[in-house]
C-alpha atoms as a PDB file:
ATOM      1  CA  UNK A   1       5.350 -13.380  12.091  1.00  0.00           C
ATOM      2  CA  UNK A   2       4.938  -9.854  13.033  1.00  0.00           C
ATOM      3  CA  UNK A   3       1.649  -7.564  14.948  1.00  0.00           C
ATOM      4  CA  UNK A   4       0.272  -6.385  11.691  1.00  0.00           C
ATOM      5  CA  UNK A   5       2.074  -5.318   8.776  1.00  0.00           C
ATOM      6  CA  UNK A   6       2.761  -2.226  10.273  1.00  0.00           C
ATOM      7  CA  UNK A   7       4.343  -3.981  12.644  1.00  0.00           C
ATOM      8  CA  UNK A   8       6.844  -5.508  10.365  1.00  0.00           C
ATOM      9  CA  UNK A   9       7.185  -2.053   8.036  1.00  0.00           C
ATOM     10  CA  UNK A  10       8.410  -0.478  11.644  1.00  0.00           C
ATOM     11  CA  UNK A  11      10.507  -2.768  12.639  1.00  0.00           C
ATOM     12  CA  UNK A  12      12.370  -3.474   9.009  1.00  0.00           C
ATOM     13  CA  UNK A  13      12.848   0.898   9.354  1.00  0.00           C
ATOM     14  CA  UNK A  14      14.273   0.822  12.776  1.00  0.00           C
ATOM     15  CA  UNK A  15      16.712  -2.454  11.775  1.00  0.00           C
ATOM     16  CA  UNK A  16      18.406  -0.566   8.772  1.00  0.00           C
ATOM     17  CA  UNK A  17      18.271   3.156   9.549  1.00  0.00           C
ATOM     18  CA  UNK A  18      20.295   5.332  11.723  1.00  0.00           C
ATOM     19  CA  UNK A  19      20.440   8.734  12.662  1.00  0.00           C
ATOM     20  CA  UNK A  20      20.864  11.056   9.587  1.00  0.00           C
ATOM     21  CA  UNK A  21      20.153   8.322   7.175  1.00  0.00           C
ATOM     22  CA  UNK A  22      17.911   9.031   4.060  1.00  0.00           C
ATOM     23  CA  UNK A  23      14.852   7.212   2.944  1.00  0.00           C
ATOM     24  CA  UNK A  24      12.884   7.302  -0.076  1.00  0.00           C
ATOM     25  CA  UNK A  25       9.581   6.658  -0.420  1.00  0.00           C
ATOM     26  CA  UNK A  26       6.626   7.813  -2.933  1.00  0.00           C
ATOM     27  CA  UNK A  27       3.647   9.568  -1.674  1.00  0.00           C
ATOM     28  CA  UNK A  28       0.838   9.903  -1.911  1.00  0.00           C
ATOM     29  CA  UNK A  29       2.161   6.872   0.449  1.00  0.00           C
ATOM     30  CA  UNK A  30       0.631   4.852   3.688  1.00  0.00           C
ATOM     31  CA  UNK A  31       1.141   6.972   6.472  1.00  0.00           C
ATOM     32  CA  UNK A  32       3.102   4.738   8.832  1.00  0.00           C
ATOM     33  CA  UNK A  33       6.548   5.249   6.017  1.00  0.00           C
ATOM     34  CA  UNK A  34       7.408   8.885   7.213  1.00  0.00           C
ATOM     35  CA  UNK A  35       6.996   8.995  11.048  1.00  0.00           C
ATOM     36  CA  UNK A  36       9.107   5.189  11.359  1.00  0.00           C
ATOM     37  CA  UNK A  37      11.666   7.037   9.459  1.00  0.00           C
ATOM     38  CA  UNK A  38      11.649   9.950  11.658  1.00  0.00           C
ATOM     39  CA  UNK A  39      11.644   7.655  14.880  1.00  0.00           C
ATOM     40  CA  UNK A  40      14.325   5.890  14.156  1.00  0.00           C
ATOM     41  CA  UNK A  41      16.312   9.340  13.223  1.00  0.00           C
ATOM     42  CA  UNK A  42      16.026   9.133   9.494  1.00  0.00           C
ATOM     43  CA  UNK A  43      15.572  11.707   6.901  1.00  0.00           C
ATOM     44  CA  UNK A  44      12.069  10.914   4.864  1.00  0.00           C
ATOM     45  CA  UNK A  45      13.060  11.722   1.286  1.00  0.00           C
ATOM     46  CA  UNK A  46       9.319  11.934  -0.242  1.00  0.00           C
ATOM     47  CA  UNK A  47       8.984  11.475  -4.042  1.00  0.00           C
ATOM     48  CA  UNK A  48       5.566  12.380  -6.089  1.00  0.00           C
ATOM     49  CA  UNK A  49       4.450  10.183  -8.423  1.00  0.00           C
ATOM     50  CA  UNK A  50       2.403  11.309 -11.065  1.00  0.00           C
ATOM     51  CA  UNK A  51      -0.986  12.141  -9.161  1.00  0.00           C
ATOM     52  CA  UNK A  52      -2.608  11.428 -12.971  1.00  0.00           C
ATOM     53  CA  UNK A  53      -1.792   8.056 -13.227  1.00  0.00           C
ATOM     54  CA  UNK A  54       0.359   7.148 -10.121  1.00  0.00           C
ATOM     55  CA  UNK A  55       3.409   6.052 -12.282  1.00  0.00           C
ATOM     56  CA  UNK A  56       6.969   6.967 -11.281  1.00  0.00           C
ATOM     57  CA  UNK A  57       9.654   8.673 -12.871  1.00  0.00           C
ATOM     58  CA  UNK A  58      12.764   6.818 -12.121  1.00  0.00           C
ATOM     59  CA  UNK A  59      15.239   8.944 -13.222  1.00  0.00           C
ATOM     60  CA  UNK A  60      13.983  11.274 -10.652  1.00  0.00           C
ATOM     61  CA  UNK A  61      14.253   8.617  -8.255  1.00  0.00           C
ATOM     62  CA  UNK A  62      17.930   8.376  -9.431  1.00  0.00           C
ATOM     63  CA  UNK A  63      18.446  11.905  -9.038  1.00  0.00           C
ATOM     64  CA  UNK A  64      17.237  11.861  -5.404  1.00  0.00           C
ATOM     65  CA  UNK A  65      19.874   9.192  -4.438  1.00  0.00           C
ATOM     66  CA  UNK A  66      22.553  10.422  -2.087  1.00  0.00           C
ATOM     67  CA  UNK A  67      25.547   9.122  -0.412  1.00  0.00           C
ATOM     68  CA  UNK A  68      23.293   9.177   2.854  1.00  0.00           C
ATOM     69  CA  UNK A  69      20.315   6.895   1.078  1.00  0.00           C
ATOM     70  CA  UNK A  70      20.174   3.665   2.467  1.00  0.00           C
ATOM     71  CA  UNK A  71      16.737   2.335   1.307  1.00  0.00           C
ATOM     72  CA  UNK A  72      13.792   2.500  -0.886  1.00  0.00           C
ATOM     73  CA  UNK A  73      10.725   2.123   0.425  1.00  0.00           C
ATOM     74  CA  UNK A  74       7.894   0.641  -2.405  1.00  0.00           C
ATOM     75  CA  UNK A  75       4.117  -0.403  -1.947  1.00  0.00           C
ATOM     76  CA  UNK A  76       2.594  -2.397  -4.806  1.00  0.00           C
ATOM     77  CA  UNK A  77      -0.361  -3.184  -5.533  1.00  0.00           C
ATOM     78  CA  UNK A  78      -0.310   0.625  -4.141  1.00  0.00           C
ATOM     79  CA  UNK A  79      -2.486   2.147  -1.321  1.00  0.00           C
ATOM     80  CA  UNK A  80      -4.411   4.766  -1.560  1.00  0.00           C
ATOM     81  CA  UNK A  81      -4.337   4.597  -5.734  1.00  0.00           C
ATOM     82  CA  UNK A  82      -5.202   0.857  -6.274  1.00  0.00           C
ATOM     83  CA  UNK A  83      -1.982   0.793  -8.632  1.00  0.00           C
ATOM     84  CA  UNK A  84       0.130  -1.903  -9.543  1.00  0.00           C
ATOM     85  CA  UNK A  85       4.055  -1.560 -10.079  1.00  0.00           C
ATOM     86  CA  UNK A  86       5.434  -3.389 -13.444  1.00  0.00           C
ATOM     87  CA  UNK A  87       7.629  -5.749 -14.648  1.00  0.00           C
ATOM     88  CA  UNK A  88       9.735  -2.807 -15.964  1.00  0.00           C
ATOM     89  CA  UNK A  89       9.156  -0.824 -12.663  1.00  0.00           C
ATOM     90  CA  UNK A  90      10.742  -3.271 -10.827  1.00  0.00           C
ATOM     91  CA  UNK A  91      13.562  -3.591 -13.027  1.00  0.00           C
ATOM     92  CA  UNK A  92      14.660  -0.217 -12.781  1.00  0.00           C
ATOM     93  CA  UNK A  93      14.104  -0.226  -8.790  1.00  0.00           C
ATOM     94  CA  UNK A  94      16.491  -3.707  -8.544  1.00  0.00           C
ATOM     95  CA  UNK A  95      18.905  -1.689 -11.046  1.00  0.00           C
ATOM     96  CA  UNK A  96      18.984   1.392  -8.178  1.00  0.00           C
ATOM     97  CA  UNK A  97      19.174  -0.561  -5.366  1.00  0.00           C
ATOM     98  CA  UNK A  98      22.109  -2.992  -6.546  1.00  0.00           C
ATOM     99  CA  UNK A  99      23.916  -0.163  -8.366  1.00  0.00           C
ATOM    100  CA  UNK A 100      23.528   2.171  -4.807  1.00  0.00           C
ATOM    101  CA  UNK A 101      24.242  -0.937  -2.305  1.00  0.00           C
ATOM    102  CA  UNK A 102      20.522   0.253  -0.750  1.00  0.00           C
ATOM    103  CA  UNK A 103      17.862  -1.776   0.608  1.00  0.00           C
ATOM    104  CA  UNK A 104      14.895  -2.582  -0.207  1.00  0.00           C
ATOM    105  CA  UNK A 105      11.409  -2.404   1.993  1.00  0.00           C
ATOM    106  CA  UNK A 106       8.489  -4.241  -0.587  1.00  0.00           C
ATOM    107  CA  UNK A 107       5.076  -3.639   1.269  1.00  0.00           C
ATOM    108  CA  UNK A 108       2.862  -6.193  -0.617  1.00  0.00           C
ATOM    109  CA  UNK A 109       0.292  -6.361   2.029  1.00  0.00           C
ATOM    110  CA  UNK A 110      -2.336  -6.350  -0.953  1.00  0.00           C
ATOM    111  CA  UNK A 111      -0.463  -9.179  -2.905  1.00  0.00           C
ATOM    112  CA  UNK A 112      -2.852 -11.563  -3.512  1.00  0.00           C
ATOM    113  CA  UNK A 113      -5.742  -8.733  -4.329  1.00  0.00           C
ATOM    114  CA  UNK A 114      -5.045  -7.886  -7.976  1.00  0.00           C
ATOM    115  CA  UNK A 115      -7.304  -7.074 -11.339  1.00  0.00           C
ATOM    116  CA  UNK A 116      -7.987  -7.503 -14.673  1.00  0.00           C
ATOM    117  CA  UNK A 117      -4.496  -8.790 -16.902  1.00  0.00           C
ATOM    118  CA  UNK A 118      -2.685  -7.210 -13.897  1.00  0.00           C
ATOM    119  CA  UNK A 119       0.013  -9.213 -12.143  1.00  0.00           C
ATOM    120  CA  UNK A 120       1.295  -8.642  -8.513  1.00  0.00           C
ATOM    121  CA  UNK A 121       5.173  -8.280  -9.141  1.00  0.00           C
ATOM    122  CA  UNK A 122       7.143  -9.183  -5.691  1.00  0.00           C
ATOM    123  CA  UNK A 123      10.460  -8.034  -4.971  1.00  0.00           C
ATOM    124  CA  UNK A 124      11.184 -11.696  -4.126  1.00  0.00           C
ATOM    125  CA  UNK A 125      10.608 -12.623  -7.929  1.00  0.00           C
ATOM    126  CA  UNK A 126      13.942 -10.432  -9.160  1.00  0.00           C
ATOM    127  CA  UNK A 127      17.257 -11.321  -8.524  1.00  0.00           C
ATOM    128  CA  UNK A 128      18.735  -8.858  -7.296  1.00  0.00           C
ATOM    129  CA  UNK A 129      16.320  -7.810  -4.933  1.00  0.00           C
ATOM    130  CA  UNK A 130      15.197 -10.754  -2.711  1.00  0.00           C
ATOM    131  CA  UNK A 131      18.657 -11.291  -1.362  1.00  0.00           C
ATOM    132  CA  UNK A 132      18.017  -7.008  -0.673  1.00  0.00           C
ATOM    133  CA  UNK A 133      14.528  -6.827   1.049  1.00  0.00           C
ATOM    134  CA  UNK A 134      12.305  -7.143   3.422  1.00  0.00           C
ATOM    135  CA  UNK A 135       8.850  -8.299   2.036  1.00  0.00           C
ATOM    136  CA  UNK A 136       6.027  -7.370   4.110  1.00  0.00           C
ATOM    137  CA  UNK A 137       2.886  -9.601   4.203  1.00  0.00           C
ATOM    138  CA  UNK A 138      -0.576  -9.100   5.868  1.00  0.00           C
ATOM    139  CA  UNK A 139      -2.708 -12.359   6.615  1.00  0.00           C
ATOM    140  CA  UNK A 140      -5.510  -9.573   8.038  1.00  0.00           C
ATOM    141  CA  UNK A 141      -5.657  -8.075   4.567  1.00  0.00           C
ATOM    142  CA  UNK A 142      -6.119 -11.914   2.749  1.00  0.00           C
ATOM    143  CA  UNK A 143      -7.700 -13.479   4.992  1.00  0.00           C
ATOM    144  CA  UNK A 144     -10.084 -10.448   5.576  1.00  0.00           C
ATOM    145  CA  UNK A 145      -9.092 -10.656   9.324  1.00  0.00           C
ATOM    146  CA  UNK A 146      -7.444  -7.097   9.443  1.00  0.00           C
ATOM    147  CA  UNK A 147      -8.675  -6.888  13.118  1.00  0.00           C
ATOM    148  CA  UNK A 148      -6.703  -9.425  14.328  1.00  0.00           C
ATOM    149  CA  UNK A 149      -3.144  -7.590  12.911  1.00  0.00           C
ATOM    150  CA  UNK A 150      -1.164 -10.853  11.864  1.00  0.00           C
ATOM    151  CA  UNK A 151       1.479 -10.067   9.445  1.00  0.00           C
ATOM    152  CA  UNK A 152       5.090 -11.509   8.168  1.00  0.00           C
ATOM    153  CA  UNK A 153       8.295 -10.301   6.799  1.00  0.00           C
ATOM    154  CA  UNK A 154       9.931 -12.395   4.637  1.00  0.00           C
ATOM    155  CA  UNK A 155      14.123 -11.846   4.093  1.00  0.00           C
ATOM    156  CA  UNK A 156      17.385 -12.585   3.600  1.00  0.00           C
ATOM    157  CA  UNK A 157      19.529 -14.281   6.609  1.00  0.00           C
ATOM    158  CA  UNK A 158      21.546 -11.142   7.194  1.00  0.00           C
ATOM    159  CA  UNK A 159      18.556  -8.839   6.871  1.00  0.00           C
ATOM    160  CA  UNK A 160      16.237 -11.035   9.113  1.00  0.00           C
ATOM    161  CA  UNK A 161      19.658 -11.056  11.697  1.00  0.00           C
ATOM    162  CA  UNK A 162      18.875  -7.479  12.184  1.00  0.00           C
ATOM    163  CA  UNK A 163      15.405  -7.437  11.759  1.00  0.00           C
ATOM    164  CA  UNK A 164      14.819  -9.828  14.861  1.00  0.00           C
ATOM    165  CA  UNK A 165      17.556  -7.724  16.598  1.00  0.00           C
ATOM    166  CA  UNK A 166      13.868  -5.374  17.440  1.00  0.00           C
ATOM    167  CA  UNK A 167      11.299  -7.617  17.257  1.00  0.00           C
ATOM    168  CA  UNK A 168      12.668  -9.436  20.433  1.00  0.00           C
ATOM    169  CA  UNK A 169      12.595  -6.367  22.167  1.00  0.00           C
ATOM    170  CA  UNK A 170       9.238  -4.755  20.206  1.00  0.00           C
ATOM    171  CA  UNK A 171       6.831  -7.692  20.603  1.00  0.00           C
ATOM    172  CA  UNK A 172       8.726 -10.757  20.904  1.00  0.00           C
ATOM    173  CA  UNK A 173       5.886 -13.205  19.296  1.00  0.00           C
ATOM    174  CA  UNK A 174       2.787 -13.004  18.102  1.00  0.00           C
ATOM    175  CA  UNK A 175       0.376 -15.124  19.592  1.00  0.00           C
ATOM    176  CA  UNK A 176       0.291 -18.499  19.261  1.00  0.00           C
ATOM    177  CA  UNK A 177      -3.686 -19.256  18.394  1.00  0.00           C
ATOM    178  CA  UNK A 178      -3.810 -17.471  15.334  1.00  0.00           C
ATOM    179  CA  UNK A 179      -1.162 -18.730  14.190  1.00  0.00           C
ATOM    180  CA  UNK A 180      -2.119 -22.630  14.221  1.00  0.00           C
ATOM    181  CA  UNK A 181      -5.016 -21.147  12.744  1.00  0.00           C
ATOM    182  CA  UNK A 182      -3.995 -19.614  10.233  1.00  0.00           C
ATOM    183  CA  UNK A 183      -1.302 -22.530   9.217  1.00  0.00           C
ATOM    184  CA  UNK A 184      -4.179 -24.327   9.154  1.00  0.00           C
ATOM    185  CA  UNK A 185      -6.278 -21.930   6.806  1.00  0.00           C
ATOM    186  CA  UNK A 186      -3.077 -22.120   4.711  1.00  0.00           C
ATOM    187  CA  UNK A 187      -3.340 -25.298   3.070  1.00  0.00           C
ATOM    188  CA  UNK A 188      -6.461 -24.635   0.804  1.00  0.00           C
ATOM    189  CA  UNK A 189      -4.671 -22.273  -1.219  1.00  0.00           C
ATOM    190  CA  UNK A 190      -8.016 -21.207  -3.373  1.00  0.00           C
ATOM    191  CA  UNK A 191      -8.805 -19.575  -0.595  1.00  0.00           C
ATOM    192  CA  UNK A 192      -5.839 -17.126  -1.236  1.00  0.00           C
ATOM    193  CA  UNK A 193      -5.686 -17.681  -4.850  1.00  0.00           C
ATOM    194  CA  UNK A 194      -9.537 -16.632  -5.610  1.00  0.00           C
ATOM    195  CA  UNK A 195      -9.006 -13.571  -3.270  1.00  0.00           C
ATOM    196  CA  UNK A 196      -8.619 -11.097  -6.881  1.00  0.00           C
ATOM    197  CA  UNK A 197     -11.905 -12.181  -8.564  1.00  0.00           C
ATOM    198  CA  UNK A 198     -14.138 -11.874  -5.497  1.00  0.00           C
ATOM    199  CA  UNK A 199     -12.760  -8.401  -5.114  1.00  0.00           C
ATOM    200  CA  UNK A 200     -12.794  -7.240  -8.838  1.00  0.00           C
ATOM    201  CA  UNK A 201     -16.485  -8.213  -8.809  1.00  0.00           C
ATOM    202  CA  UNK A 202     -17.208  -5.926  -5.944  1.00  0.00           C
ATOM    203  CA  UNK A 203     -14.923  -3.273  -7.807  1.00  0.00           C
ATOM    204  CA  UNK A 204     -17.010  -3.738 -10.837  1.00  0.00           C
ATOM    205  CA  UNK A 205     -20.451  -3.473  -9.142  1.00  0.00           C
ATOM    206  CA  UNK A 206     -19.422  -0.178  -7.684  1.00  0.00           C
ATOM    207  CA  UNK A 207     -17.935   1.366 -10.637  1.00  0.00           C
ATOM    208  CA  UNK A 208     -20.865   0.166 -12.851  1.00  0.00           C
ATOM    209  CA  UNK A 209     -23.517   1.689 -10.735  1.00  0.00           C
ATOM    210  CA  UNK A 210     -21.096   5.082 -10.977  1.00  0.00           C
ATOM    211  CA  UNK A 211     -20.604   5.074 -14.786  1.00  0.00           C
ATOM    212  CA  UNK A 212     -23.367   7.689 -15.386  1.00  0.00           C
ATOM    213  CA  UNK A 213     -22.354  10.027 -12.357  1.00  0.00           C
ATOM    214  CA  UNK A 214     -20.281  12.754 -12.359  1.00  0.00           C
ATOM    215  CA  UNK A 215     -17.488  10.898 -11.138  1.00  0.00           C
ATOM    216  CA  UNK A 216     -14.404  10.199 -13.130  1.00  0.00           C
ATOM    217  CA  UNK A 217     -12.368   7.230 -12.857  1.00  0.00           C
ATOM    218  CA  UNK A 218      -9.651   4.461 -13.952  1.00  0.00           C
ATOM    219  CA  UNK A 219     -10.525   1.081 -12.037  1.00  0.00           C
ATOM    220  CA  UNK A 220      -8.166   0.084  -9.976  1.00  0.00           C
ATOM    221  CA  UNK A 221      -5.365  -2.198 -10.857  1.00  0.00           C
ATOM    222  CA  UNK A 222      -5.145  -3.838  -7.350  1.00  0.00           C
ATOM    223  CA  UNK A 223      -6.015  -3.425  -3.482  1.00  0.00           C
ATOM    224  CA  UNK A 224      -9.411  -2.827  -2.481  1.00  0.00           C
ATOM    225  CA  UNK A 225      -9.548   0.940  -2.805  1.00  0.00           C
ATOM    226  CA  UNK A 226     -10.819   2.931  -5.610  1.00  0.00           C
ATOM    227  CA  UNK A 227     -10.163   6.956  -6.781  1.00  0.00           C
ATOM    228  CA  UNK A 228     -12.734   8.834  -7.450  1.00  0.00           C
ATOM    229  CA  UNK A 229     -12.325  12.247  -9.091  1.00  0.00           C
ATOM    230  CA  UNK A 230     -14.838  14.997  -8.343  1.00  0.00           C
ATOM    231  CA  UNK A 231     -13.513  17.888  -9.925  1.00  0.00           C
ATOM    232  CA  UNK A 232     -16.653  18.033 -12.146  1.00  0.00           C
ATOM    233  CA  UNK A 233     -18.789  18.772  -9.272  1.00  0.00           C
ATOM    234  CA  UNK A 234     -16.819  21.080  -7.127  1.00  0.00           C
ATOM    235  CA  UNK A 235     -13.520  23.046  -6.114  1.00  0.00           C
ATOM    236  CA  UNK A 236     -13.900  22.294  -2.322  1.00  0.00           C
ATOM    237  CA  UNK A 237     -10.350  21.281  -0.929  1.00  0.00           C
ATOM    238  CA  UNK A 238     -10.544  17.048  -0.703  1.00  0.00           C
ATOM    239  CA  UNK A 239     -10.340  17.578   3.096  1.00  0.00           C
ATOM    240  CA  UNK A 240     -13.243  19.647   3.015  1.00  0.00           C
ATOM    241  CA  UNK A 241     -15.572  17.641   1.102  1.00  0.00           C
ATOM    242  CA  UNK A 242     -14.710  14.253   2.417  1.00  0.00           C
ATOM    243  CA  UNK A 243     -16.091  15.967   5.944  1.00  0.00           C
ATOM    244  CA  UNK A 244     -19.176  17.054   4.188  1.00  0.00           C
ATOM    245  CA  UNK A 245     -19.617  13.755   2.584  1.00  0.00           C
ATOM    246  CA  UNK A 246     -19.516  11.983   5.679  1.00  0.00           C
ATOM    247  CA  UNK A 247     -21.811  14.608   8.042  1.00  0.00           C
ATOM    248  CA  UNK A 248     -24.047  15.382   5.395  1.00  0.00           C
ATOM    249  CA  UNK A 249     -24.921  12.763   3.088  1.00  0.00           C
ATOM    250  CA  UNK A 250     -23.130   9.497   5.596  1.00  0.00           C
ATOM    251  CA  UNK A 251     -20.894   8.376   3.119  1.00  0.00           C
ATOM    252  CA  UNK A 252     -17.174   8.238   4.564  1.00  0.00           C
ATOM    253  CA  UNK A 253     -14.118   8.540   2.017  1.00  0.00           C
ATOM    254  CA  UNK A 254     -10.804   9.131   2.657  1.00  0.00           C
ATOM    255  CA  UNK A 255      -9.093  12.453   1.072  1.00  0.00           C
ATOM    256  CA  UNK A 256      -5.767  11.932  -1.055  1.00  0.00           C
ATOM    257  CA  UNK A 257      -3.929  14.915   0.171  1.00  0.00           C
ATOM    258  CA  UNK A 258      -3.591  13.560   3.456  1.00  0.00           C
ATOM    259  CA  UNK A 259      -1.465  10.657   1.852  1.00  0.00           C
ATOM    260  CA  UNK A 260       0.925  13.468   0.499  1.00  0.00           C
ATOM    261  CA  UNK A 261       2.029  17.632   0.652  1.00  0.00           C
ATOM    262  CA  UNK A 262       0.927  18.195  -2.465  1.00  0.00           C
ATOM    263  CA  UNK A 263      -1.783  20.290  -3.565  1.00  0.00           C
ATOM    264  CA  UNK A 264      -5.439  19.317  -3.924  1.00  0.00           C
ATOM    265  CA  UNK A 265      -6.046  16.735  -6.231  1.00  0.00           C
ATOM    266  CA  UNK A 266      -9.530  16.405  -6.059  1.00  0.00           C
ATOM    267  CA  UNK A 267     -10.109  12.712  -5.013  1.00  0.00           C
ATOM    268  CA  UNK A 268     -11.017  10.777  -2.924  1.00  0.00           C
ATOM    269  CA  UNK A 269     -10.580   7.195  -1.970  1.00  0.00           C
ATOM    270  CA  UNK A 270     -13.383   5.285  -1.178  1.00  0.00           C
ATOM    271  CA  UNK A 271     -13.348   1.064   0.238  1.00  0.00           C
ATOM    272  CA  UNK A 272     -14.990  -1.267  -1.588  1.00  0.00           C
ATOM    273  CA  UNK A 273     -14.212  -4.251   0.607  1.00  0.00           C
ATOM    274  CA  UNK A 274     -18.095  -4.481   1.707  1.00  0.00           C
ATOM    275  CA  UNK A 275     -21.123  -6.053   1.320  1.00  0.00           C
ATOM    276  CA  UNK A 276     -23.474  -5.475  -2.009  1.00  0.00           C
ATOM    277  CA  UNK A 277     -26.231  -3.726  -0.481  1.00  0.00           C
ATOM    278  CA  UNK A 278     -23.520  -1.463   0.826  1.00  0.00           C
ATOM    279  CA  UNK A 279     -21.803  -0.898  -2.527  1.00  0.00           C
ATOM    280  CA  UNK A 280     -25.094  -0.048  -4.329  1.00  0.00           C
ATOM    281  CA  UNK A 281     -26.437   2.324  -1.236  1.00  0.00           C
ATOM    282  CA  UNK A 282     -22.892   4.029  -1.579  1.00  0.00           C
ATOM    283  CA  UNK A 283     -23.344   4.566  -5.377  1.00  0.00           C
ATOM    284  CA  UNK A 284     -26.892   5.990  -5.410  1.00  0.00           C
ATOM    285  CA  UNK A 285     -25.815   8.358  -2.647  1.00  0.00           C
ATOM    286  CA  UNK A 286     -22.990   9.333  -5.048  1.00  0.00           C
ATOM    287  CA  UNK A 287     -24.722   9.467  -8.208  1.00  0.00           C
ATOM    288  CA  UNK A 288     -27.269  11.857  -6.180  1.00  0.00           C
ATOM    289  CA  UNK A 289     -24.914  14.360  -5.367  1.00  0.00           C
END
């Protein structure tokens, strides 16, 4: 049991890597990968995906590998894109991390929040990646609690050996409370298990009520986040819109390009983890614009 996922995603980073060790991860990415890394001495070895469709291009990610790489950091379903990673994504991340000797750090926090035929693929479900991960969990993010930062890591003997190594010396234990609550909360598993369709609906509502704006879009595939693209109604840098969004017309979105280096895309990610009357004030402000 960990402070928050983050919690656990910093202290799998400082258990495993050492100065001058190299890191992969794939932006546009959660911004709590690159400065663990850096903390713990690491080298962050950022990889794009493909800002189209957020897939990506694992021969690249084979390319990148060096004698110095000693993990692979994933995030599925993905935040800020609302992807999900694949059956075959997964097998050609447990074919580079068994091949390379690397580890693997899953962030899943979203696990349970997935749409449509899509199906949350954990790195416990393969082989030859359970006994080579840490699995990071978020009871705030399913239990819609995310104030109360109660995460878990889930791993192997030898990995957890080394992962408790900091968290006796980070936080020691999370409190006690929550937990019997939570344990508790636990054993009606619909309340877990129903978590995808009472966020697709919201997703739905919101992209419904957006369908004639001139917004494009792919629903997301998983979390509760959803890309909009507004290159059809102006060239303003994301940064620079999302601010004028927010002080001018009181909508607040967050900008992709401060997920990644890249260049502008042009979207913007938007929550849809909120009430109805929310959702459908937030769409006629947007379908104004």
């Amino acid at each position: 049991m960990t402070a928050g996922a983050t919690q656990a995603i910093f202290t799998a980073i400082q258990a495993i890597v050492h100065p001058g060790d190299e890191v992969i991860y794939f932006t546009p990415a959660y911004d709590c990968y690159e400065p663990a890394i850096q903390l713990a001495g690491g080298i962050p070895v950022p990889i794009s995906m493909d800002v189209q469709n957020f897939t990506i291009d694992w021969d690249l990610v084979k390319q990148k590998i060096s004698n110095k790489t000693v993990a692979i950091i994933i995030n599925t379903p993905h935040n800020p894109s609302g992807t999900v990673m694949s059956k075959e994504d997964m097998l050609c991340l447990q074919k580079l991390v068994v091949d390379h000797g690397l580890i693997c750090i899953s962030d899943e926090v979203y696990e349970h929040i997935v749409f449509d035929d899509n199906k949350h693929m954990s790195a416990a479900s393969f082989e030859g990646l359970k006994e080579r991960s840490f699995i990071i969990g978020s009871f705030g993010k399913t239990y819609h609690i995310t104030g109360w930062k109660t995460g878990y890591c889930v791993a192997s003997k030898v990995l957890m050996k080394e992962f408790l190594k900091v968290h006796q010396y980070l936080v020691f234990c999370v409190n006690h409370p929550i937990q019997v609550a939570l344990a508790d909360y636990l054993k009606t598993p619909k309340h877990y298990l129903e978590l995808g369709a009472f966020y697709q609906r919201k997703r739905d509502l919101f992209l419904s009520l957006l369908k004639d704006s001139m917004f494009k879009f792919s629903p997301a595939q998983g979390s509760y986040f959803q890309l909009l693209d507004y290159s059809s109604l102006t060239n303003e840098h994301d940064v620079s819109f999302a601010k004028r969004l927010t002080i001018e017309n009181k909508i607040a979105s967050i900008p992709i390009s401060v997920f990644m280096s890249n260049d502008n895309t042009k979207k913007l990610r938007f929550c849809f983890a909120k009430k109805d009357d929310e959702l459908i004030q937030a769409a006629n402000i947007l379908k104004a614009l």
